[in-house]
C-alpha atoms as a PDB file:
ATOM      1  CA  UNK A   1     -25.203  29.175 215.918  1.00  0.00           C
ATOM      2  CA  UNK A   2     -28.029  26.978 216.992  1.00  0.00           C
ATOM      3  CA  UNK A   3     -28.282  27.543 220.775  1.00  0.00           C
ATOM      4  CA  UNK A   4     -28.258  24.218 222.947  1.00  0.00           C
ATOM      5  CA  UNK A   5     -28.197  23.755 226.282  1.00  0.00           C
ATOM      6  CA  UNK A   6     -24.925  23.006 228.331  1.00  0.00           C
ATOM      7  CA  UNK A   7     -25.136  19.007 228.699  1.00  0.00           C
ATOM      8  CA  UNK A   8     -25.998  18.822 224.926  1.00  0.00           C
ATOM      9  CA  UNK A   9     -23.284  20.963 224.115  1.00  0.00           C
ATOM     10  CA  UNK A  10     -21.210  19.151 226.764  1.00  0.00           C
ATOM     11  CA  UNK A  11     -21.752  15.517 225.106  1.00  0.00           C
ATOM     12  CA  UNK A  12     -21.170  17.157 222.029  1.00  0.00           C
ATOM     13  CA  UNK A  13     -17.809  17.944 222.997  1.00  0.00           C
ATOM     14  CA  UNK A  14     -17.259  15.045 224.569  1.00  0.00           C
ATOM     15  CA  UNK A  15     -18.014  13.067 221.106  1.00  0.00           C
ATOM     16  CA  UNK A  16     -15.567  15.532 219.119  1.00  0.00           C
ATOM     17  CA  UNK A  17     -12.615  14.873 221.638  1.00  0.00           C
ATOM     18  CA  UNK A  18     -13.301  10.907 221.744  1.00  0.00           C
ATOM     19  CA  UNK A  19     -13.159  10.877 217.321  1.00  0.00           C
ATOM     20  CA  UNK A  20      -9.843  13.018 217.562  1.00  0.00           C
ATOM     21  CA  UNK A  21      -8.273  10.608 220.176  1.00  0.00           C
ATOM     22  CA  UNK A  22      -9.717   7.617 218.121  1.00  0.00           C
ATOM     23  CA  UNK A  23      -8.563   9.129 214.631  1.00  0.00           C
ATOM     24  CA  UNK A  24      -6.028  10.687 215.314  1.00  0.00           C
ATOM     25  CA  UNK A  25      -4.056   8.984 218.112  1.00  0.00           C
ATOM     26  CA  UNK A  26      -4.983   5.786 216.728  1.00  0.00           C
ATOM     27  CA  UNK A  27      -3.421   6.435 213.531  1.00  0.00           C
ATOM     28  CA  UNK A  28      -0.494   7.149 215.456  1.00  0.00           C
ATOM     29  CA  UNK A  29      -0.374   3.708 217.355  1.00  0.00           C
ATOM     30  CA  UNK A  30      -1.573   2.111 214.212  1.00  0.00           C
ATOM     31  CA  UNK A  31       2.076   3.553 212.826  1.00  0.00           C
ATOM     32  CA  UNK A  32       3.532   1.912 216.119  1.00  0.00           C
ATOM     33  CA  UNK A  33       2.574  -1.454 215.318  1.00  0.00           C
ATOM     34  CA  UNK A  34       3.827  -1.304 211.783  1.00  0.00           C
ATOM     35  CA  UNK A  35       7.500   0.022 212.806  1.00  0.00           C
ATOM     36  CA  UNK A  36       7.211  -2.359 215.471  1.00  0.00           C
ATOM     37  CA  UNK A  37       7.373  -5.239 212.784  1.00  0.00           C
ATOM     38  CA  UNK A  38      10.543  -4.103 211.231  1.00  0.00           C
ATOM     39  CA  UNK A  39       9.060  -1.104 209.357  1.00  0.00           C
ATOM     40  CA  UNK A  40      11.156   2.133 209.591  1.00  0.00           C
ATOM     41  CA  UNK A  41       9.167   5.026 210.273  1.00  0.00           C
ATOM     42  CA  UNK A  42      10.016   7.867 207.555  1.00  0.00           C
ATOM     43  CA  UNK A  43       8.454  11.545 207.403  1.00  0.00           C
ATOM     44  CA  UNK A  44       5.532   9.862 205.091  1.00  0.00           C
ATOM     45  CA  UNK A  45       4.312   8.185 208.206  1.00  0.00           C
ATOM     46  CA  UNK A  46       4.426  11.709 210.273  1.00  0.00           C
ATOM     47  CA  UNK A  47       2.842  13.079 207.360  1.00  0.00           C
ATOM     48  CA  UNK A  48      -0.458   9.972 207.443  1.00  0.00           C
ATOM     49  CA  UNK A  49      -0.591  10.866 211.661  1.00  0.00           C
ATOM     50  CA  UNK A  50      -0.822  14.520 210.968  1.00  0.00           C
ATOM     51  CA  UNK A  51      -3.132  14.663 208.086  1.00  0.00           C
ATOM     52  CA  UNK A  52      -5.688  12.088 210.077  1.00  0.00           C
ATOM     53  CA  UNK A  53      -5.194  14.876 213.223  1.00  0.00           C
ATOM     54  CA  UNK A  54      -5.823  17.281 210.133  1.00  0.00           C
ATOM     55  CA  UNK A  55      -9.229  16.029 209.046  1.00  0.00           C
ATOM     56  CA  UNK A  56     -10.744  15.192 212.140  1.00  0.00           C
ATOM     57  CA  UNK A  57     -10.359  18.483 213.216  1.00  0.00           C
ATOM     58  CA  UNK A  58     -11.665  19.576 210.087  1.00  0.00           C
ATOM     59  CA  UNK A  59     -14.798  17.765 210.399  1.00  0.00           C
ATOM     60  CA  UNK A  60     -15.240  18.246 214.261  1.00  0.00           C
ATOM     61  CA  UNK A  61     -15.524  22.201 213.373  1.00  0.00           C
ATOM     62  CA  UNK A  62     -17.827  21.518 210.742  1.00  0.00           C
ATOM     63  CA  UNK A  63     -19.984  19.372 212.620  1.00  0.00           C
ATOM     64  CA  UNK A  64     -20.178  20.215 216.124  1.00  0.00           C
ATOM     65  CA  UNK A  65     -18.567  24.035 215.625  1.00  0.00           C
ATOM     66  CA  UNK A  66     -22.100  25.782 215.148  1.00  0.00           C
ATOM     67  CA  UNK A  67     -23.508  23.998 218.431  1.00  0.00           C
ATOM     68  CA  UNK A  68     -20.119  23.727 220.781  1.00  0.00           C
ATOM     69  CA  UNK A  69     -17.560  25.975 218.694  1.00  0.00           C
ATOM     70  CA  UNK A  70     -15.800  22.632 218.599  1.00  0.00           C
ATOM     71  CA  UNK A  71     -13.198  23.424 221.052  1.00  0.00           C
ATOM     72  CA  UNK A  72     -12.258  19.559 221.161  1.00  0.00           C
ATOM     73  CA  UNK A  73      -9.292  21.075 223.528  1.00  0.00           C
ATOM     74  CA  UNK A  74      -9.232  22.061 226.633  1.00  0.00           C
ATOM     75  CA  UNK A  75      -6.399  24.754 226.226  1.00  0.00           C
ATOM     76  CA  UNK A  76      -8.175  26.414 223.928  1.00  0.00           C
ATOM     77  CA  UNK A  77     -11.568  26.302 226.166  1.00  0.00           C
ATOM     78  CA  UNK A  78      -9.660  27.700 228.554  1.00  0.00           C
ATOM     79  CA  UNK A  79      -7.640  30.331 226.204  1.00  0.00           C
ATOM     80  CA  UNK A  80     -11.222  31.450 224.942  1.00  0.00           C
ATOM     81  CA  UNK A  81     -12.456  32.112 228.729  1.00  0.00           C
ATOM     82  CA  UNK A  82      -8.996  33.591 229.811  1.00  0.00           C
ATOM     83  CA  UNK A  83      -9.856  36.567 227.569  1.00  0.00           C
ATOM     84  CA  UNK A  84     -13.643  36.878 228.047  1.00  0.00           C
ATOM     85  CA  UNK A  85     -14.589  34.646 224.851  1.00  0.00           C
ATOM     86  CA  UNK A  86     -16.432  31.690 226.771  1.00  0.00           C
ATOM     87  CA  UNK A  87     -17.869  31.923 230.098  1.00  0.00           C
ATOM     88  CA  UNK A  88     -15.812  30.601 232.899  1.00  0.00           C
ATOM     89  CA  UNK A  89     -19.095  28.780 234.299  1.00  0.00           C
ATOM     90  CA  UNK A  90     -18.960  26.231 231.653  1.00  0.00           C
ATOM     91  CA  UNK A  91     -15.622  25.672 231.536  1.00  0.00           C
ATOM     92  CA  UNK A  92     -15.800  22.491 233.782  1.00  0.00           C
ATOM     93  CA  UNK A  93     -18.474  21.202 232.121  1.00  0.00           C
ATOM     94  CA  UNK A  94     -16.452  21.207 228.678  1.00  0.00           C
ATOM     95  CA  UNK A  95     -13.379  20.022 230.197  1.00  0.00           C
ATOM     96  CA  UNK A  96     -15.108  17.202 232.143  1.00  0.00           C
ATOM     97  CA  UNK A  97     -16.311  15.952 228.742  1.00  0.00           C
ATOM     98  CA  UNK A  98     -13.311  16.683 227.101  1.00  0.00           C
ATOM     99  CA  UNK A  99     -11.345  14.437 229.175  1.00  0.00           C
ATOM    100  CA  UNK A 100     -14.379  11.919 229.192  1.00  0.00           C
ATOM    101  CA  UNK A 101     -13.997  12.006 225.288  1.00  0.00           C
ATOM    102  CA  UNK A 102     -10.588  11.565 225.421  1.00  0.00           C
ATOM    103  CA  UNK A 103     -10.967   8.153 227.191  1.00  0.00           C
ATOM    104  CA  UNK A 104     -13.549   6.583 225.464  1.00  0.00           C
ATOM    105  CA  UNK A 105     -11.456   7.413 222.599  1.00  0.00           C
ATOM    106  CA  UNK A 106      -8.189   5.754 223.476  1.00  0.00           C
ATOM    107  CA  UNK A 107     -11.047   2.798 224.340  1.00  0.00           C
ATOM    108  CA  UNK A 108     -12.069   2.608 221.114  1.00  0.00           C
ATOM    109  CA  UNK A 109      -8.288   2.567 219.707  1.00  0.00           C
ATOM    110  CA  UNK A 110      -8.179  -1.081 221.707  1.00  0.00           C
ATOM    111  CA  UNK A 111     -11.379  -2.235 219.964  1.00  0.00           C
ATOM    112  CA  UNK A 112      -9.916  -1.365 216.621  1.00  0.00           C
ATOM    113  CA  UNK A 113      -6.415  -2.573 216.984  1.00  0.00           C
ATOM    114  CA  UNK A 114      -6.482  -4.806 220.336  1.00  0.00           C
ATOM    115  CA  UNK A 115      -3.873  -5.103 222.462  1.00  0.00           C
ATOM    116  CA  UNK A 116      -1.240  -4.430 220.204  1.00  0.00           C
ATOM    117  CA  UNK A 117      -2.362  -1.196 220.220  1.00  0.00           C
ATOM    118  CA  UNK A 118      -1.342  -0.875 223.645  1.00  0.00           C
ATOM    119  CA  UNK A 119       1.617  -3.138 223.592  1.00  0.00           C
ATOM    120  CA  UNK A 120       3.368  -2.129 220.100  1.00  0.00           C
ATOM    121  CA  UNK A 121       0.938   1.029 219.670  1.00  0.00           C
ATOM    122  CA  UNK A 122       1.216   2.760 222.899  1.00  0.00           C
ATOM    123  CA  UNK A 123      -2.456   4.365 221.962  1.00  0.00           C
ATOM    124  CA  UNK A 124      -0.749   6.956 219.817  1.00  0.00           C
ATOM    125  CA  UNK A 125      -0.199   8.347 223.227  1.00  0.00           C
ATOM    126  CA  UNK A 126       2.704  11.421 223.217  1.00  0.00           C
ATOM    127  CA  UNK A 127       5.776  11.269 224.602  1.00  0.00           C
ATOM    128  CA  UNK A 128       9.247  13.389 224.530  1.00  0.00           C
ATOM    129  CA  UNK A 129      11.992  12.528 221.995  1.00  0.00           C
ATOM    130  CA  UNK A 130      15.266  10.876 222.918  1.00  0.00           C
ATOM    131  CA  UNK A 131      16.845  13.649 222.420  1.00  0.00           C
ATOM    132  CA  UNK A 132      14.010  16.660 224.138  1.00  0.00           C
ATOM    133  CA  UNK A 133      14.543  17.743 227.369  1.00  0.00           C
ATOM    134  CA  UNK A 134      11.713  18.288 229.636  1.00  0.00           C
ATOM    135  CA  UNK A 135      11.923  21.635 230.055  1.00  0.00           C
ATOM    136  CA  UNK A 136      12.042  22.025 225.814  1.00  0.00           C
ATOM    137  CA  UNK A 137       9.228  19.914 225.895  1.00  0.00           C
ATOM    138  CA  UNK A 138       6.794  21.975 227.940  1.00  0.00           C
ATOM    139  CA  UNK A 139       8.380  24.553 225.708  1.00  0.00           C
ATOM    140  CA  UNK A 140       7.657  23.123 222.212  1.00  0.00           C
ATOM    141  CA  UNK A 141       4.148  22.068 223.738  1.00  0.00           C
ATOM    142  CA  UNK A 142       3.593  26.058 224.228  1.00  0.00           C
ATOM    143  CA  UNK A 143       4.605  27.059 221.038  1.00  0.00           C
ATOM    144  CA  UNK A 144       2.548  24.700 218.919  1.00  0.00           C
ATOM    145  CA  UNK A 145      -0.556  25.538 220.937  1.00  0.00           C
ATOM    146  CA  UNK A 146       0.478  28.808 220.159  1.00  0.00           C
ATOM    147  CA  UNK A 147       0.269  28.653 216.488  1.00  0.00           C
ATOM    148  CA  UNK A 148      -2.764  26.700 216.344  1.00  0.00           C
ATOM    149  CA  UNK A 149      -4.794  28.890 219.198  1.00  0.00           C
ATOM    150  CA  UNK A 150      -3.603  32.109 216.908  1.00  0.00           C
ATOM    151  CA  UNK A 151      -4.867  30.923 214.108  1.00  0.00           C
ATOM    152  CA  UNK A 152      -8.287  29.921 215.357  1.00  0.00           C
ATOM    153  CA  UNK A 153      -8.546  33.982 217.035  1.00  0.00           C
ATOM    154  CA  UNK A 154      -7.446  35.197 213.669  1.00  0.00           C
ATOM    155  CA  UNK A 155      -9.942  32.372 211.646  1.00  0.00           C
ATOM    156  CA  UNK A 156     -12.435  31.718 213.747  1.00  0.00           C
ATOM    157  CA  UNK A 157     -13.261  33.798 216.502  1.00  0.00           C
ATOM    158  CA  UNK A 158     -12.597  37.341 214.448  1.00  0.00           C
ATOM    159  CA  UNK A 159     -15.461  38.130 213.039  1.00  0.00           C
ATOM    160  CA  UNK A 160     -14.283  39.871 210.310  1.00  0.00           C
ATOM    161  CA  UNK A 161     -12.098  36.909 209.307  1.00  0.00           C
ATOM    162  CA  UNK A 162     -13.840  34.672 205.748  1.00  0.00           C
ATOM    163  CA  UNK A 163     -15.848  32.520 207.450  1.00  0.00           C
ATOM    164  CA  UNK A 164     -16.457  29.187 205.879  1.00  0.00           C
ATOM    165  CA  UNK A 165     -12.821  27.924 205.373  1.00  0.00           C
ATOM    166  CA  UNK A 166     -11.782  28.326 209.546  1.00  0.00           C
ATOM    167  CA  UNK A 167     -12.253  24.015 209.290  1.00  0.00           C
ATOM    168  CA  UNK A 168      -9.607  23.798 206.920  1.00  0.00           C
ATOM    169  CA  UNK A 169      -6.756  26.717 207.814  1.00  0.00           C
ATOM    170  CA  UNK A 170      -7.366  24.971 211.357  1.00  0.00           C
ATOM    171  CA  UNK A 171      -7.676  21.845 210.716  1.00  0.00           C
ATOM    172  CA  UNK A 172      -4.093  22.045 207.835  1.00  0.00           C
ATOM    173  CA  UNK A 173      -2.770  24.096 210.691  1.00  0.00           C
ATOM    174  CA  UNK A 174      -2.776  21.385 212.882  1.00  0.00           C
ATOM    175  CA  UNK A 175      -1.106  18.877 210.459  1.00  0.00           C
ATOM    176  CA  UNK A 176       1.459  21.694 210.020  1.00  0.00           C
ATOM    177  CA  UNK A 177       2.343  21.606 213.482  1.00  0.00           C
ATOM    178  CA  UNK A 178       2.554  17.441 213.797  1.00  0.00           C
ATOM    179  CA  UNK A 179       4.453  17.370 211.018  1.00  0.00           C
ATOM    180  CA  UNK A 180       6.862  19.896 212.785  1.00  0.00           C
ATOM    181  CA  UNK A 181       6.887  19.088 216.301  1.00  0.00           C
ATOM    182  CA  UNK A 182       6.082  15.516 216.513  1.00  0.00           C
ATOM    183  CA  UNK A 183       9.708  14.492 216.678  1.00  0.00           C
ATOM    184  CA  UNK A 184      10.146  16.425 219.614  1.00  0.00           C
ATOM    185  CA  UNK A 185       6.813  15.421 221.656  1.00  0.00           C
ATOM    186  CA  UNK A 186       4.805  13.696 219.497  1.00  0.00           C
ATOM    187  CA  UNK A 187       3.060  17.243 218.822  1.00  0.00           C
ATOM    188  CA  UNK A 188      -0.387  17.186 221.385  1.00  0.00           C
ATOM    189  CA  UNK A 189      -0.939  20.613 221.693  1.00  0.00           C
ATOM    190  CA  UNK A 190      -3.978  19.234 223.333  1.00  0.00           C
ATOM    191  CA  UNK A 191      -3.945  17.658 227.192  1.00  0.00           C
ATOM    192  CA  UNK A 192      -7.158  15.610 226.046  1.00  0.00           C
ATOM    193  CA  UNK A 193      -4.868  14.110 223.399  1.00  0.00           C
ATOM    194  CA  UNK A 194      -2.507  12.689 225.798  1.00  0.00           C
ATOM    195  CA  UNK A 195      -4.508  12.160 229.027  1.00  0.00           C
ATOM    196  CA  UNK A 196      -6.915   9.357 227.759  1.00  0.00           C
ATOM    197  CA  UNK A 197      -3.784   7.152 226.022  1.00  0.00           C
ATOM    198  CA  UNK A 198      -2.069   7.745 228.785  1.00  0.00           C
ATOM    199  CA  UNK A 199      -4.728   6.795 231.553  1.00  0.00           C
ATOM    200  CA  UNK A 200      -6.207   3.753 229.256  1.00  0.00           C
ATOM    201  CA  UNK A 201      -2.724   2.332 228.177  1.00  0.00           C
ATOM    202  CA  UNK A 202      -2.331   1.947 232.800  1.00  0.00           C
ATOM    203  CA  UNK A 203      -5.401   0.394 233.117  1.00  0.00           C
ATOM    204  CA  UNK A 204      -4.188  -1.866 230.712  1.00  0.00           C
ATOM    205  CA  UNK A 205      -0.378  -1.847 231.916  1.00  0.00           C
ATOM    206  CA  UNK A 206       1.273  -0.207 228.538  1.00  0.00           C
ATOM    207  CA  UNK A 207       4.475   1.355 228.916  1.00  0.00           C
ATOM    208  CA  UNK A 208       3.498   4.952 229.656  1.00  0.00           C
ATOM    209  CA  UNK A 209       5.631   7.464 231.319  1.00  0.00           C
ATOM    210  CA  UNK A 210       2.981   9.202 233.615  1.00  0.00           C
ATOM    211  CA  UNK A 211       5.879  11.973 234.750  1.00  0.00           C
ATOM    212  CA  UNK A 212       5.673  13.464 231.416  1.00  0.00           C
ATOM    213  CA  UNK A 213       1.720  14.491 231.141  1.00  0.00           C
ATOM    214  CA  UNK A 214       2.353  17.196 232.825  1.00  0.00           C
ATOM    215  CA  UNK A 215       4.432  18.813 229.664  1.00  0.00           C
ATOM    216  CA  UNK A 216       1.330  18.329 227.891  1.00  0.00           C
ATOM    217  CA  UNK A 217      -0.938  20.447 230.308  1.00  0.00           C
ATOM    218  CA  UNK A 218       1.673  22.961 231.377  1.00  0.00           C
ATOM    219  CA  UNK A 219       2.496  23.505 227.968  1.00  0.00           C
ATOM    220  CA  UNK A 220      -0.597  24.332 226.047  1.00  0.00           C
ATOM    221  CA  UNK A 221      -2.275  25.978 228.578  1.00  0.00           C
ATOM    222  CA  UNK A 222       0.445  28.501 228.753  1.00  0.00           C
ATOM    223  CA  UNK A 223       0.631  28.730 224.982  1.00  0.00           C
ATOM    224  CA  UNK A 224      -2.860  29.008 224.331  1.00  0.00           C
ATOM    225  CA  UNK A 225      -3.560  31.818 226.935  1.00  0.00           C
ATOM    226  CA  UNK A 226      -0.303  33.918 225.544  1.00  0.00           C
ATOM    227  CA  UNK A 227      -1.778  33.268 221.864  1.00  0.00           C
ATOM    228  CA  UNK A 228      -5.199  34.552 223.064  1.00  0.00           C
ATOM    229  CA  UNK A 229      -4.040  37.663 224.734  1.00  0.00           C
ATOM    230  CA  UNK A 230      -1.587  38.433 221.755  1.00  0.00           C
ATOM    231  CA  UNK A 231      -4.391  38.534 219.582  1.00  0.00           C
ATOM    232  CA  UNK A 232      -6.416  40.747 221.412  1.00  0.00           C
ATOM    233  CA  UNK A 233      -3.340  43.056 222.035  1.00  0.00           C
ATOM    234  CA  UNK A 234      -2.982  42.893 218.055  1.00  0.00           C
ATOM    235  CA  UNK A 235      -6.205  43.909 217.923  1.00  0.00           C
ATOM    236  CA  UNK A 236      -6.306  46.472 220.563  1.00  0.00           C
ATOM    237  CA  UNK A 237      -8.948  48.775 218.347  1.00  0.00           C
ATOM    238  CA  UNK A 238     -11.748  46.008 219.284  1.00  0.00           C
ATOM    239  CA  UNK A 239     -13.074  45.710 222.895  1.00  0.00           C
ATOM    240  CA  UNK A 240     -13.619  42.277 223.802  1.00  0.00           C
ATOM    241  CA  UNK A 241     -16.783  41.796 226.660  1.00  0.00           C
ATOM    242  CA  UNK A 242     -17.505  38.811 228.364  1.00  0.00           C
ATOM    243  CA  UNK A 243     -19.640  36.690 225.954  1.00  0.00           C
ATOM    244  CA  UNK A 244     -22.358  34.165 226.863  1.00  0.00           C
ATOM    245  CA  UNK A 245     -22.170  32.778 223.179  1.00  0.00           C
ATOM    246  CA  UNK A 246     -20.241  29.346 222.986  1.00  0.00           C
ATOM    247  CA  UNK A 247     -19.518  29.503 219.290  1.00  0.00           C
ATOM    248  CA  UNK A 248     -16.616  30.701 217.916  1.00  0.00           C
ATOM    249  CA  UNK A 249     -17.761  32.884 214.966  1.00  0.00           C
ATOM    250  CA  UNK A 250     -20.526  34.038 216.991  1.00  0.00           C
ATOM    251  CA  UNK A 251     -19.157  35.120 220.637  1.00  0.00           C
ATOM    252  CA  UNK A 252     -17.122  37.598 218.885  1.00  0.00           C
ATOM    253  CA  UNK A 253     -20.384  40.138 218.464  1.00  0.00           C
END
């Protein structure tokens, strides 16, 4: 890993999380505009959103991973630190331009599609099915952060994992889960993901439904911290010390 200092990796972050929110998300509220004019939306279209989450995140780890370790979350910045894996001194400092990322992104969603982003669109932001509870949906929420925080310990952050192909078991992990749980919440796994559609689609007075963010904080924090500390209980032979390393397949040393 090439070792930067905290505001470069900070912006870098910040940059990652803005081209998930714009790729991503805004394939999503691209899909909302096209059902919107009569289309119905099908498992193909589920499949499009969750393979555009797919390679973002896919070339976000490539990218950024060997500067930031491409985090692009801030459950799993805050899963890596709950177990000793990033320092808890620059967690702020990632999540601050996380959630700075995650607005300029849903910004650049208008720019693309315009209003109608906002109006037939929502911003790809996430929201609970007709039929999910609130409860379920902090639930579901935990679960798919869950998966995809596992897999990055057992990819990523292991050292003795293959390392070269984390980008894509992470990145087709995280279409996996889209494609699974989007029904239910529109799959963030992520509070970046929703916080920035949500906060940019008030400023512009989109229906959002702001008593529901909190499933998407609650959720994956919870998940992602259980996911870490599984791992490491999995792994009990290793000891895991507090690292000052930010990237994932180095901190593990």
């Amino acid at each position: 890993m090439e070792k930067t200092n905290l505001l470069k990796r900070s912006i870098a972050e910040g940059i990652g999380t803005a081209l998930l929110i714009l790729i991503g998300a805004g394939t999503a509220a691209y899909n909302g505009i096209i059902t919107a004019h009569g289309s119905a939306a099908t498992l193909a279209d589920a499949g499009i959103v969750a393979f555009a989450h797919a390679i973002t995140i896919m070339g976000m780890i490539y990218t950024i991973g060997k500067f930031t370790g491409a985090h692009i979350n801030p459950a799993v910045t805050i899963g890596l630190a709950s177990i000793g894996k990033f320092p808890w001194k620059e967690v702020p400092a990632y999540l601050i331009a996380q959630f700075a990322g995650s607005i300029a992104g849903a910004y650049g969603i208008v720019v693309i599609l315009g209003l109608d982003g906002v109006i037939l669109g929502n911003l790809g932001a996430p929201g609970l099915g007709m039929t999910t509870g609130y409860l379920q949906g902090i639930a579901v929420e935990a679960i798919a952060t869950f998966i995809l925080m596992f897999v990055i310990m057992g990819t990523a952050v292991d050292q003795r994992a293959y390392k070269g192909l984390e980008g894509i078991a992470i990145g087709l992990m995280a279409g996996g889960i889209i494609m699974l749980a989007g029904g239910a919440t529109g799959a963030a796994f992520n509070p970046a993901r929703a916080f920035g559609p949500y906060l940019v689609n008030s400023v512009l007075d989109g229906n959002i439904n702001w008593s529901q963010l909190a499933i998407y904080f609650i959720g994956p924090i919870i998940g992602s911290i259980v996911a870490a500390f599984t791992y490491r209980m999995i792994d009990s032979s290793r000891e895991y010390p507090v690292s000052t390393k930010t990237s994932f397949t180095e901190s593990v040393k």
